[in-house]
N, C-alpha and C. Protein backbone atom coordinates (compact mmCIF):
# COMPACT_ATOMS: atom_id res chain seq x y z
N UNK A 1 52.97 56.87 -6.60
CA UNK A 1 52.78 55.44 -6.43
C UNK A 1 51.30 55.12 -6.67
N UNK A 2 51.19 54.46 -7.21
CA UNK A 2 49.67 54.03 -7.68
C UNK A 2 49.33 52.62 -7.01
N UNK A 3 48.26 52.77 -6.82
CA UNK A 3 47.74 51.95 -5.94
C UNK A 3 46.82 50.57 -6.56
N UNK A 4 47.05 49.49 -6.41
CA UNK A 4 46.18 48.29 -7.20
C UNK A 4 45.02 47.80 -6.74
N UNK A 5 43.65 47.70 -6.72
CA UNK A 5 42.89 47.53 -5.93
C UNK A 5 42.84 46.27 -6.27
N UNK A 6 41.81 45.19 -5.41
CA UNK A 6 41.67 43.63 -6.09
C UNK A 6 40.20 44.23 -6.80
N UNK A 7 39.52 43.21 -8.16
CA UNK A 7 38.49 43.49 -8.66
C UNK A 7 37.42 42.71 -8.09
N UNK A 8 38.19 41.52 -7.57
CA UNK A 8 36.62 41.12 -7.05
C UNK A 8 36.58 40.52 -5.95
N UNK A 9 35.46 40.11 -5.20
CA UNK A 9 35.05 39.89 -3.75
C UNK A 9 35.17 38.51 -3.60
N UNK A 10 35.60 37.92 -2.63
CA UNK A 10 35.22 36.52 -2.74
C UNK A 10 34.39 36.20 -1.25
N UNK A 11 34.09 34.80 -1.20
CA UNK A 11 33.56 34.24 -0.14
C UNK A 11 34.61 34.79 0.96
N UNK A 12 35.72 33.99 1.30
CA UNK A 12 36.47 34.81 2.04
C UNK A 12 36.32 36.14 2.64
N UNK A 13 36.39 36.71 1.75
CA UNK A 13 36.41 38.17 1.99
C UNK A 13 34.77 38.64 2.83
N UNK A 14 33.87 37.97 2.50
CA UNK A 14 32.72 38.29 3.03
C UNK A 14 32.58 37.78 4.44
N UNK A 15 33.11 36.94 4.36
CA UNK A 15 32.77 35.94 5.72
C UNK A 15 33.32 36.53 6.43
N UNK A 16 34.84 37.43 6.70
CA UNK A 16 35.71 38.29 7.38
C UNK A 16 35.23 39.49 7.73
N UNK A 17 34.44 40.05 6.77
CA UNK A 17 33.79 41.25 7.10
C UNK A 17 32.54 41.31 7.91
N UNK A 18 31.86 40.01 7.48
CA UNK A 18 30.69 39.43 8.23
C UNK A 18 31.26 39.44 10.20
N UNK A 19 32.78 38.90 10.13
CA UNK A 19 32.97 38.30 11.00
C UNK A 19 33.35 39.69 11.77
N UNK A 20 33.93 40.48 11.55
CA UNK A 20 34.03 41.73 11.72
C UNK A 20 32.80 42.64 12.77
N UNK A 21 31.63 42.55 11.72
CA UNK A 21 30.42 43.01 11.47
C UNK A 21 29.87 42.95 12.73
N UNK A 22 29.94 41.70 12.87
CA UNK A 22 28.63 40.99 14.02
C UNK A 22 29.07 40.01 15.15
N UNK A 23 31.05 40.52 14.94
CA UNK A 23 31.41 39.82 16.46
C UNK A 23 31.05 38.03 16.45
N UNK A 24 31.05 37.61 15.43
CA UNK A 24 30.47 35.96 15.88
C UNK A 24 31.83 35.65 15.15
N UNK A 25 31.86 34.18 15.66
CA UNK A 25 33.07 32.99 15.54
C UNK A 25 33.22 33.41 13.91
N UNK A 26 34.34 33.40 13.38
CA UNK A 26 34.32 32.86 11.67
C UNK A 26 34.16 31.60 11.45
N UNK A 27 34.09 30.07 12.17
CA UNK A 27 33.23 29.37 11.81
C UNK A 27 31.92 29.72 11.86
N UNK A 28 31.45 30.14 12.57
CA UNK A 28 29.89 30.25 12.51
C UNK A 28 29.43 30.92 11.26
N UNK A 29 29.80 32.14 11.20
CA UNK A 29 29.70 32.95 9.99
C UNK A 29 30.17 32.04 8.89
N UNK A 30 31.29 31.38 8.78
CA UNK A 30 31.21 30.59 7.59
C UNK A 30 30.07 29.68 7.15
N UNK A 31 29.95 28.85 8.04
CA UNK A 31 28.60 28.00 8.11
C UNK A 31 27.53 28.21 7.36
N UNK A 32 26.99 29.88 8.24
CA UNK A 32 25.80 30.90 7.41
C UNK A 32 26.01 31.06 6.44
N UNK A 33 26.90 31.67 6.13
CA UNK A 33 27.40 31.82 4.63
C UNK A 33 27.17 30.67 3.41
N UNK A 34 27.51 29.25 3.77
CA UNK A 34 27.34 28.68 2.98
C UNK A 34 25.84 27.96 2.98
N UNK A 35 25.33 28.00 4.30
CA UNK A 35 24.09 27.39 3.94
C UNK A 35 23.39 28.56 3.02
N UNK A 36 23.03 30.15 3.31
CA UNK A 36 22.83 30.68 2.27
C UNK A 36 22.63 30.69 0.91
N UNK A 37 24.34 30.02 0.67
CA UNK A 37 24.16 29.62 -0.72
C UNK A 37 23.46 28.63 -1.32
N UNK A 38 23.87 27.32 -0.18
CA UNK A 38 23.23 26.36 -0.72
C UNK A 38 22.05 26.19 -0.72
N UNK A 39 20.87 26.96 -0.05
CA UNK A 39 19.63 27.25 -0.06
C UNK A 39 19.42 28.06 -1.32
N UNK A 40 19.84 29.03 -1.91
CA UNK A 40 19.53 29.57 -3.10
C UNK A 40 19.92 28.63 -3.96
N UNK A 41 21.17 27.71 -4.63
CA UNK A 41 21.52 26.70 -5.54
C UNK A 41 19.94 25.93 -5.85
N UNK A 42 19.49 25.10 -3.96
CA UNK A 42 19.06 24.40 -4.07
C UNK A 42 17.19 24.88 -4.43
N UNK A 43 17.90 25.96 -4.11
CA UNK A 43 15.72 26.82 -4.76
C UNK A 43 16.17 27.00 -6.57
N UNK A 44 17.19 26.86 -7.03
CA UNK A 44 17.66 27.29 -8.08
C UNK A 44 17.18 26.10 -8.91
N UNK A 45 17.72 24.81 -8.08
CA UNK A 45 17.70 23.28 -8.88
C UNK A 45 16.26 23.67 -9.27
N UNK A 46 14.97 23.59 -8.23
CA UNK A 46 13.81 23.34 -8.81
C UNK A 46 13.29 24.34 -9.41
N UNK A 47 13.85 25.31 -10.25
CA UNK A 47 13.16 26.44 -10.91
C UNK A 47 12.61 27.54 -9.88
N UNK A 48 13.02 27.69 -8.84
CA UNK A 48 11.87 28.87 -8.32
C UNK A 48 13.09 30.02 -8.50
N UNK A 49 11.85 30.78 -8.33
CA UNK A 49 12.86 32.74 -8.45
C UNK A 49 13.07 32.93 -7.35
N UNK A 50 14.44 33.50 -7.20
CA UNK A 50 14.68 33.61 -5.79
C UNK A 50 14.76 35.73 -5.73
N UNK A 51 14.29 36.30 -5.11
CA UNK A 51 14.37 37.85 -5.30
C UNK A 51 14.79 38.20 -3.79
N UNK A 52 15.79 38.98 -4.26
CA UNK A 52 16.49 39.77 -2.65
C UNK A 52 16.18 40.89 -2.88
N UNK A 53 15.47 41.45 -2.06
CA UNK A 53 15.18 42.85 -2.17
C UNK A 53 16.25 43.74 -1.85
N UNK A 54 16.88 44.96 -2.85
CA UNK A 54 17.51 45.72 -2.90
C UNK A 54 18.89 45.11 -3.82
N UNK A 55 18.81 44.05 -3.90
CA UNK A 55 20.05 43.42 -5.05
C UNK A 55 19.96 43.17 -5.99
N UNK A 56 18.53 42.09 -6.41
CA UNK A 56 18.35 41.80 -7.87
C UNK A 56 17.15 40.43 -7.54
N UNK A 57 16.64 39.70 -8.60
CA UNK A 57 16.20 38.69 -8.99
C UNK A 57 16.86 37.35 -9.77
N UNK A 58 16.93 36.48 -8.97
CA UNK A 58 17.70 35.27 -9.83
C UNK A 58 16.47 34.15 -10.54
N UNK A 59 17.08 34.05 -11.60
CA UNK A 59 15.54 33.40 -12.15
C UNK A 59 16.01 32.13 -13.21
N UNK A 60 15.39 30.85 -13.68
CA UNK A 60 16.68 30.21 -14.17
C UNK A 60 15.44 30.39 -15.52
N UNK A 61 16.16 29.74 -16.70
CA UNK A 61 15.53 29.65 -17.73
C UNK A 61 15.83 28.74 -18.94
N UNK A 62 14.97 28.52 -19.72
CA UNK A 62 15.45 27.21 -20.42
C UNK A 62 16.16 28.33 -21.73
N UNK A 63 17.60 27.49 -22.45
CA UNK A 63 17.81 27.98 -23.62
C UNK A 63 17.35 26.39 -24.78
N UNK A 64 16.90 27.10 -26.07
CA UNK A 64 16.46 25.72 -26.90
C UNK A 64 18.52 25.57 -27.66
N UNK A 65 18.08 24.74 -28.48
CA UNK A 65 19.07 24.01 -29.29
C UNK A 65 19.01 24.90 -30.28
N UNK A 66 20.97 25.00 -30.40
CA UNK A 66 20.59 25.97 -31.64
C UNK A 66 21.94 26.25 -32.77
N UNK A 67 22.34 26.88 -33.76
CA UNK A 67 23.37 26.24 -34.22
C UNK A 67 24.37 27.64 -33.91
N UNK A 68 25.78 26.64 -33.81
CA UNK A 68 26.43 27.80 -33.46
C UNK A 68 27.69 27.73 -34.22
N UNK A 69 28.80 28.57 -33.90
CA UNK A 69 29.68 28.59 -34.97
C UNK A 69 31.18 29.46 -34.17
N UNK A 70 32.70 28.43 -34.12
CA UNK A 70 33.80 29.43 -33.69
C UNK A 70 34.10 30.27 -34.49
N UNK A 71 34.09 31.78 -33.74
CA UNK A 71 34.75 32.48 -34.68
C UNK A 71 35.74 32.62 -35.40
N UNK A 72 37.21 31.97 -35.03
CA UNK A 72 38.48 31.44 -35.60
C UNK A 72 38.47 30.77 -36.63
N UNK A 73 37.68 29.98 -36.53
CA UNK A 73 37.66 28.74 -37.53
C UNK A 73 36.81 28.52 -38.17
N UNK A 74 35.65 29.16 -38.46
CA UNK A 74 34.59 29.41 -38.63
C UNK A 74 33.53 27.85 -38.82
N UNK A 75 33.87 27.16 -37.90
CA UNK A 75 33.60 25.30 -37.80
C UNK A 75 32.18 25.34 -36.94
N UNK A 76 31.13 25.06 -37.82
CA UNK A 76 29.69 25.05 -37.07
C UNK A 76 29.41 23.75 -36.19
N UNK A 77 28.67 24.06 -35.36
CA UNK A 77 28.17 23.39 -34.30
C UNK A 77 27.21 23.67 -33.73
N UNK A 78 26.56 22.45 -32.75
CA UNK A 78 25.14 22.58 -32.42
C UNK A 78 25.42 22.97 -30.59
N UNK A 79 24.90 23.78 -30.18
CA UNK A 79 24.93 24.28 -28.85
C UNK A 79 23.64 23.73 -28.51
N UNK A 80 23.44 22.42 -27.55
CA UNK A 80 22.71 22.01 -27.25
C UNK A 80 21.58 22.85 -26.04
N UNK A 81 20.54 22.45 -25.68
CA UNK A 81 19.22 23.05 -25.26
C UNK A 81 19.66 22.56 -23.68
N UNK A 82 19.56 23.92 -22.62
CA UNK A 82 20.00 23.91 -21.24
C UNK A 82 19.27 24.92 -20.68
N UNK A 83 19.39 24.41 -19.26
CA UNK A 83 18.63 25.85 -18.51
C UNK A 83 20.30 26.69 -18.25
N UNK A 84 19.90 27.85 -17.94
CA UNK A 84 21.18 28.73 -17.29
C UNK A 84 19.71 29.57 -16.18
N UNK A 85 20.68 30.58 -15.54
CA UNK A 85 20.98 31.27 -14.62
C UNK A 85 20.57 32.79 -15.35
N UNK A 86 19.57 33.66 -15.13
CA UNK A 86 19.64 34.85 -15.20
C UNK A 86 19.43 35.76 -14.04
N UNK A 87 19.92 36.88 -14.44
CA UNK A 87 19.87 37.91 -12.89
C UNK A 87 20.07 39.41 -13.15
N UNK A 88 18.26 39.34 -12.85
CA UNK A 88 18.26 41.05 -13.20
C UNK A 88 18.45 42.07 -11.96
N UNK A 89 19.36 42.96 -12.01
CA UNK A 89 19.62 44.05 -10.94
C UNK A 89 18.31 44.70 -10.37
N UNK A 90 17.74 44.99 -9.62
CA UNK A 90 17.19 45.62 -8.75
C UNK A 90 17.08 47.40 -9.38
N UNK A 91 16.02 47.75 -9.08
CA UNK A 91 16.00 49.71 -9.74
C UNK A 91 17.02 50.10 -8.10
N UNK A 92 16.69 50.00 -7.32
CA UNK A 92 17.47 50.59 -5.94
C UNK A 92 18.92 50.35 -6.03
N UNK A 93 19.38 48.79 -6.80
CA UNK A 93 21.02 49.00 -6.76
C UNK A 93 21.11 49.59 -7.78
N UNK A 94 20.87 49.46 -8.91
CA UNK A 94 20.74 50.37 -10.36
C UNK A 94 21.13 52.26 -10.05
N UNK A 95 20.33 52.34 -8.98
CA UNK A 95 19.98 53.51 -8.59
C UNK A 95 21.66 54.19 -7.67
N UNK A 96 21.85 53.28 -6.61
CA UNK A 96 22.96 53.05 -5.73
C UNK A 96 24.16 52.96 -6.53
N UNK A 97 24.31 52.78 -7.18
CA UNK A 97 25.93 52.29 -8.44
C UNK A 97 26.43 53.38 -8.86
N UNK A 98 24.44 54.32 -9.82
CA UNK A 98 24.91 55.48 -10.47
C UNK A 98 25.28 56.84 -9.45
């Protein structure tokens, strides 16, 4: 019998283990949880780097305008100029994985 694992983690799942963890209400822990996030989003809006030590660096960055093209159809188009989201791993989790 083979066994199916799930692939990925969700909020849920953290907040339960959290809740687990450290004995507090799962509202409370939910709460934390999301202000968390919304403190990184909201350091995110104004450009700052946010770095967790031992996980990685989140850093946002501008992409310019540029031309692009579906591969199916081969129908060109302009992929307009946006910031995104980058996030480089940490050498310690890098290290932890392998």
């Amino acid at each position: 019998m083979t066994t199916k694992f799930k692939q990925n983690i969700g909020k849920r799942e953290i907040i339960t283990k959290l809740t687990s963890a450290f004995g507090f209400s799962s509202k409370n822990v939910k709460k934390i949880t999301e202000d968390i996030i919304e403190i990184i989003i909201s350091n995110l809006i104004y450009n700052k780097k946010i770095n967790l030590k031992n996980l990685g660096t989140f850093n946002v960055i501008f992409k310019k305008k540029r031309d692009g093209r579906n591969p199916k159809t081969k129908e060109k188009f302009i992929i307009t100029s946006r910031n995104t989201i980058k996030f480089k791993v940490s050498e310690f989790l890098k290290k932890k994985i392998n």
